[in-house]
N, C-alpha and C. Protein backbone atom coordinates (compact mmCIF):
# COMPACT_ATOMS: atom_id res chain seq x y z
N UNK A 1 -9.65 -14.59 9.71
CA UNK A 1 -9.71 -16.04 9.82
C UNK A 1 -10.87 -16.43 10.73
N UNK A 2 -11.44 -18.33 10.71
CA UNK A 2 -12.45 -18.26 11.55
C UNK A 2 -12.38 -17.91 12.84
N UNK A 3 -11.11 -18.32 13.32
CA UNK A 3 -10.35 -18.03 14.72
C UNK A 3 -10.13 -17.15 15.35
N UNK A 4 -10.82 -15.76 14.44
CA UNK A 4 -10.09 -14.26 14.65
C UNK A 4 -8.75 -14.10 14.95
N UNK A 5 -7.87 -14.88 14.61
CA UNK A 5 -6.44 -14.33 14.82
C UNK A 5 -6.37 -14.15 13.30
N UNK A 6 -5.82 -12.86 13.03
CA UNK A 6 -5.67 -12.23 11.64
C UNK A 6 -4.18 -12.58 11.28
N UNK A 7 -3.71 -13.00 10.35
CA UNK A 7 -2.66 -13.20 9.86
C UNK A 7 -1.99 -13.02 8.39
N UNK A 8 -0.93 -12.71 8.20
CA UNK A 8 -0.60 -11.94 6.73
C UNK A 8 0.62 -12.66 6.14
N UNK A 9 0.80 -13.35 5.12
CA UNK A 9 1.23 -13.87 4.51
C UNK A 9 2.15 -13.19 3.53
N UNK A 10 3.44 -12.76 3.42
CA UNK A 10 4.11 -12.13 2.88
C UNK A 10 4.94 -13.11 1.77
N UNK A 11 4.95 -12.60 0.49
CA UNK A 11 5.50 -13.66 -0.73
C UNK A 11 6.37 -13.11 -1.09
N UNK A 12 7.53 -13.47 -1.83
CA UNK A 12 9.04 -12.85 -2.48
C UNK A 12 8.37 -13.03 -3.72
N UNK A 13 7.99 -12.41 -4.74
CA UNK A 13 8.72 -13.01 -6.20
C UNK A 13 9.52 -12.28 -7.00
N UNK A 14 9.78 -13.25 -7.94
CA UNK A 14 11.72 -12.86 -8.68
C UNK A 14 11.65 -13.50 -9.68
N UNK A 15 12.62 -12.80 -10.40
CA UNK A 15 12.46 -13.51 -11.72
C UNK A 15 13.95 -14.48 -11.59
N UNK A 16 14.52 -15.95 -12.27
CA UNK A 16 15.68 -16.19 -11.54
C UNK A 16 16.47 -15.70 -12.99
N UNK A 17 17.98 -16.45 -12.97
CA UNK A 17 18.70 -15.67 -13.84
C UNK A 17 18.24 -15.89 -15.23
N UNK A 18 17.30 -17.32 -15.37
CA UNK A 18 17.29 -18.07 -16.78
C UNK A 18 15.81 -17.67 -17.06
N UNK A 19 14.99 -16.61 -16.38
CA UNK A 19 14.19 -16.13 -16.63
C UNK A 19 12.78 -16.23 -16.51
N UNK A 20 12.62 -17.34 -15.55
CA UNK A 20 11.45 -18.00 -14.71
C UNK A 20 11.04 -16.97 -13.46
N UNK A 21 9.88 -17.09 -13.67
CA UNK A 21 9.31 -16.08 -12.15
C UNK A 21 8.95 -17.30 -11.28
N UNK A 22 9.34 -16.83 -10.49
CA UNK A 22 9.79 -17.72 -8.88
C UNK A 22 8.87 -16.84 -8.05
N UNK A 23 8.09 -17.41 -7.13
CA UNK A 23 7.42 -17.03 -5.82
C UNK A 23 7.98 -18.09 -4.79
N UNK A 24 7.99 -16.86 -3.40
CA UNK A 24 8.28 -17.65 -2.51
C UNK A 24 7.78 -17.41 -1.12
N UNK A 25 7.24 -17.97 -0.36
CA UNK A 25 6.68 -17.61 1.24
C UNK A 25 8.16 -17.12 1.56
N UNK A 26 8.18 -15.77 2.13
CA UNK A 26 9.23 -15.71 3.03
C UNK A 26 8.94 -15.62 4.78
N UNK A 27 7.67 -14.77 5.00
CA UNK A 27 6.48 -14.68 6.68
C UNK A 27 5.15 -15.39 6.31
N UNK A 28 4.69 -15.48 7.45
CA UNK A 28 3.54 -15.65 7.65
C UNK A 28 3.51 -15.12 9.22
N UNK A 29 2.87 -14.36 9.16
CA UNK A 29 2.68 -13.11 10.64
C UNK A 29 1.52 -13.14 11.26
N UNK A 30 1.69 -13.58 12.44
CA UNK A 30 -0.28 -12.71 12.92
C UNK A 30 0.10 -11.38 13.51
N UNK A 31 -0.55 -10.84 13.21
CA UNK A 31 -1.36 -9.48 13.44
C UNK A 31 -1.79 -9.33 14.65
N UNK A 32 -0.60 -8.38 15.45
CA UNK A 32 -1.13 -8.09 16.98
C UNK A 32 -1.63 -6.80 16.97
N UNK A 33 -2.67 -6.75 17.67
CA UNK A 33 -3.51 -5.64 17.67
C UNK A 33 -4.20 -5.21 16.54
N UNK A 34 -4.55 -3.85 16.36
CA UNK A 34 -5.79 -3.36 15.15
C UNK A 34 -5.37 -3.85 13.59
N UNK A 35 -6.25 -4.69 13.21
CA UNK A 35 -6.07 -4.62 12.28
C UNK A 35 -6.12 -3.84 11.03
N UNK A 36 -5.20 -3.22 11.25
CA UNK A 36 -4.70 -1.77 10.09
C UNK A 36 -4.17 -2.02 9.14
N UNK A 37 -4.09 -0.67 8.21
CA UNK A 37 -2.92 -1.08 7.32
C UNK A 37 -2.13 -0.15 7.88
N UNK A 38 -1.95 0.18 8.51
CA UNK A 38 -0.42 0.87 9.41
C UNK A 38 0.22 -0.49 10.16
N UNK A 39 -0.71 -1.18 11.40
CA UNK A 39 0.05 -2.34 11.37
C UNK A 39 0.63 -3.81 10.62
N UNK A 40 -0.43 -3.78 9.64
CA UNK A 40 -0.06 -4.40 8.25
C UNK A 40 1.43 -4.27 7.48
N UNK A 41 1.42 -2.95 7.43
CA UNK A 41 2.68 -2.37 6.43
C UNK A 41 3.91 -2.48 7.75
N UNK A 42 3.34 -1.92 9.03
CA UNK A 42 4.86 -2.57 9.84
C UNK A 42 5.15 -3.86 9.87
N UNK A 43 4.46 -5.22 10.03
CA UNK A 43 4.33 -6.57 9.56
C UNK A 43 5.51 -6.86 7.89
N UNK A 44 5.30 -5.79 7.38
CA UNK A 44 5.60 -6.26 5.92
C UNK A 44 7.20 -5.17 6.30
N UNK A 45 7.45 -4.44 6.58
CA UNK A 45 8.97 -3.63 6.62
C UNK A 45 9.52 -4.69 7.55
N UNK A 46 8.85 -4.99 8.81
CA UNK A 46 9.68 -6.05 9.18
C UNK A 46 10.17 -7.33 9.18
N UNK A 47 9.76 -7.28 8.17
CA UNK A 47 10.37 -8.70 7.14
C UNK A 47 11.29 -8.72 6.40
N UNK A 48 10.83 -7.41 5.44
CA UNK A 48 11.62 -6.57 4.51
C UNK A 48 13.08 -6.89 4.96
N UNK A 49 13.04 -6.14 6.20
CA UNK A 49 14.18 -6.21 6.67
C UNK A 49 15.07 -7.01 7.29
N UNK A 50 14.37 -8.20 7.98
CA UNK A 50 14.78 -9.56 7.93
C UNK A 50 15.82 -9.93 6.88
N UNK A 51 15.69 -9.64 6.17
CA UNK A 51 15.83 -10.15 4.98
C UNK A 51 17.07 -9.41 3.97
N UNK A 52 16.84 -8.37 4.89
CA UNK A 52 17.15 -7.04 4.02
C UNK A 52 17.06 -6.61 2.56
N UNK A 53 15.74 -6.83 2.34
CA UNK A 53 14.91 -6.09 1.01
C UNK A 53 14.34 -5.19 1.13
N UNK A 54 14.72 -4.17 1.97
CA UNK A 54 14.22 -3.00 2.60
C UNK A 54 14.83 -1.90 1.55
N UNK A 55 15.09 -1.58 0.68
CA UNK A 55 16.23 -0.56 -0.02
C UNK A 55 15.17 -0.20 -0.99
N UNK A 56 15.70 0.61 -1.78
CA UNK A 56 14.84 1.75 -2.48
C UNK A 56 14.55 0.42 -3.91
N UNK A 57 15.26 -0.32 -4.29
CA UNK A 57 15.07 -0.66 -5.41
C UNK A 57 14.06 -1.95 -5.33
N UNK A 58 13.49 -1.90 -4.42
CA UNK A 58 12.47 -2.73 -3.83
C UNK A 58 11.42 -2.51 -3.14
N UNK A 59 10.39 -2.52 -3.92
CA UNK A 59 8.49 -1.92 -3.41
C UNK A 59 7.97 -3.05 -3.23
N UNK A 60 7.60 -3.00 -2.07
CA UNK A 60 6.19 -3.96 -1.41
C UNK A 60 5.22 -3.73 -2.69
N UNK A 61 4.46 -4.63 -2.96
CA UNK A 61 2.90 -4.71 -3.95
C UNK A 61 2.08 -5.41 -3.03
N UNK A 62 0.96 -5.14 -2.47
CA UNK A 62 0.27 -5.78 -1.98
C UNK A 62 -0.84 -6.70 -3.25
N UNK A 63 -1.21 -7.49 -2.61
CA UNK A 63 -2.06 -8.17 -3.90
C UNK A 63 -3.76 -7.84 -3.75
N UNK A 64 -3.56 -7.52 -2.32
CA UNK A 64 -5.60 -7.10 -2.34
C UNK A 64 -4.98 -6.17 -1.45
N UNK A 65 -5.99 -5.09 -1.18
CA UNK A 65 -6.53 -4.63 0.14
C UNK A 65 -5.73 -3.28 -0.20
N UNK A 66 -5.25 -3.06 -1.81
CA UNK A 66 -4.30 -1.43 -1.92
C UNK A 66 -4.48 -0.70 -1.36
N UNK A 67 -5.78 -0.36 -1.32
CA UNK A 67 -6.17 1.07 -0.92
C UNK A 67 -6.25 1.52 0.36
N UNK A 68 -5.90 0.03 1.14
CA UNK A 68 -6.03 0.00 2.26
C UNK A 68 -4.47 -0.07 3.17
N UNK A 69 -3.18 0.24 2.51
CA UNK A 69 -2.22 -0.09 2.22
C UNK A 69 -1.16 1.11 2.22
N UNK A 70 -1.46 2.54 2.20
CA UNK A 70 -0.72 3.46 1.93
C UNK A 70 0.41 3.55 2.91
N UNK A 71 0.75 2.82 3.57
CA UNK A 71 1.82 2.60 4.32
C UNK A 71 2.94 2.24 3.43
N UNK A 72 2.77 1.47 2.54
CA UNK A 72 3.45 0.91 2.06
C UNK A 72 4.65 1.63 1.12
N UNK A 73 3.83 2.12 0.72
CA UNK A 73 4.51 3.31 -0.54
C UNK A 73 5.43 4.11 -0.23
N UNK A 74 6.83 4.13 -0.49
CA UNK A 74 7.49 4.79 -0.40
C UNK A 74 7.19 6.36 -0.51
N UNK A 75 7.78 7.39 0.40
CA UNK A 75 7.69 8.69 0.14
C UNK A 75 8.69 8.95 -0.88
């Protein structure tokens, strides 16, 4: 950002029961310290879990920056 405070924007989407894909802001985080994708992907589990969408049947997708991202991916 111009401000240098880095911040990450985390989105839900879902499909609902009648078959519409739904997006939704659930965070919007700044980013303390290096901007990584190690601290990135902790930013995004701890939301996850907020929330508790933390479980196996649920993968983070990042929308840019994949490769930069291997945190993310389940072992």
């Amino acid at each position: 950002s111009p401000n240098q405070h880095p911040f990450l924007a985390i989105v839900a989407h879902y499909v609902t029961n009648d078959g519409k894909l739904e997006e939704l802001l659930i965070d919007f985080r700044e980013i303390v310290g290096e901007h990584s994708g190690e601290n990135m992907a902790e930013e995004v589990w701890t939301t996850l879990e907020l929330y508790g969408l933390n479980n196996e049947d649920r993968v983070p997708a990042p929308a840019d920056d994949w490769e930069d991202l291997p945190e993310l991916i389940p072992a």
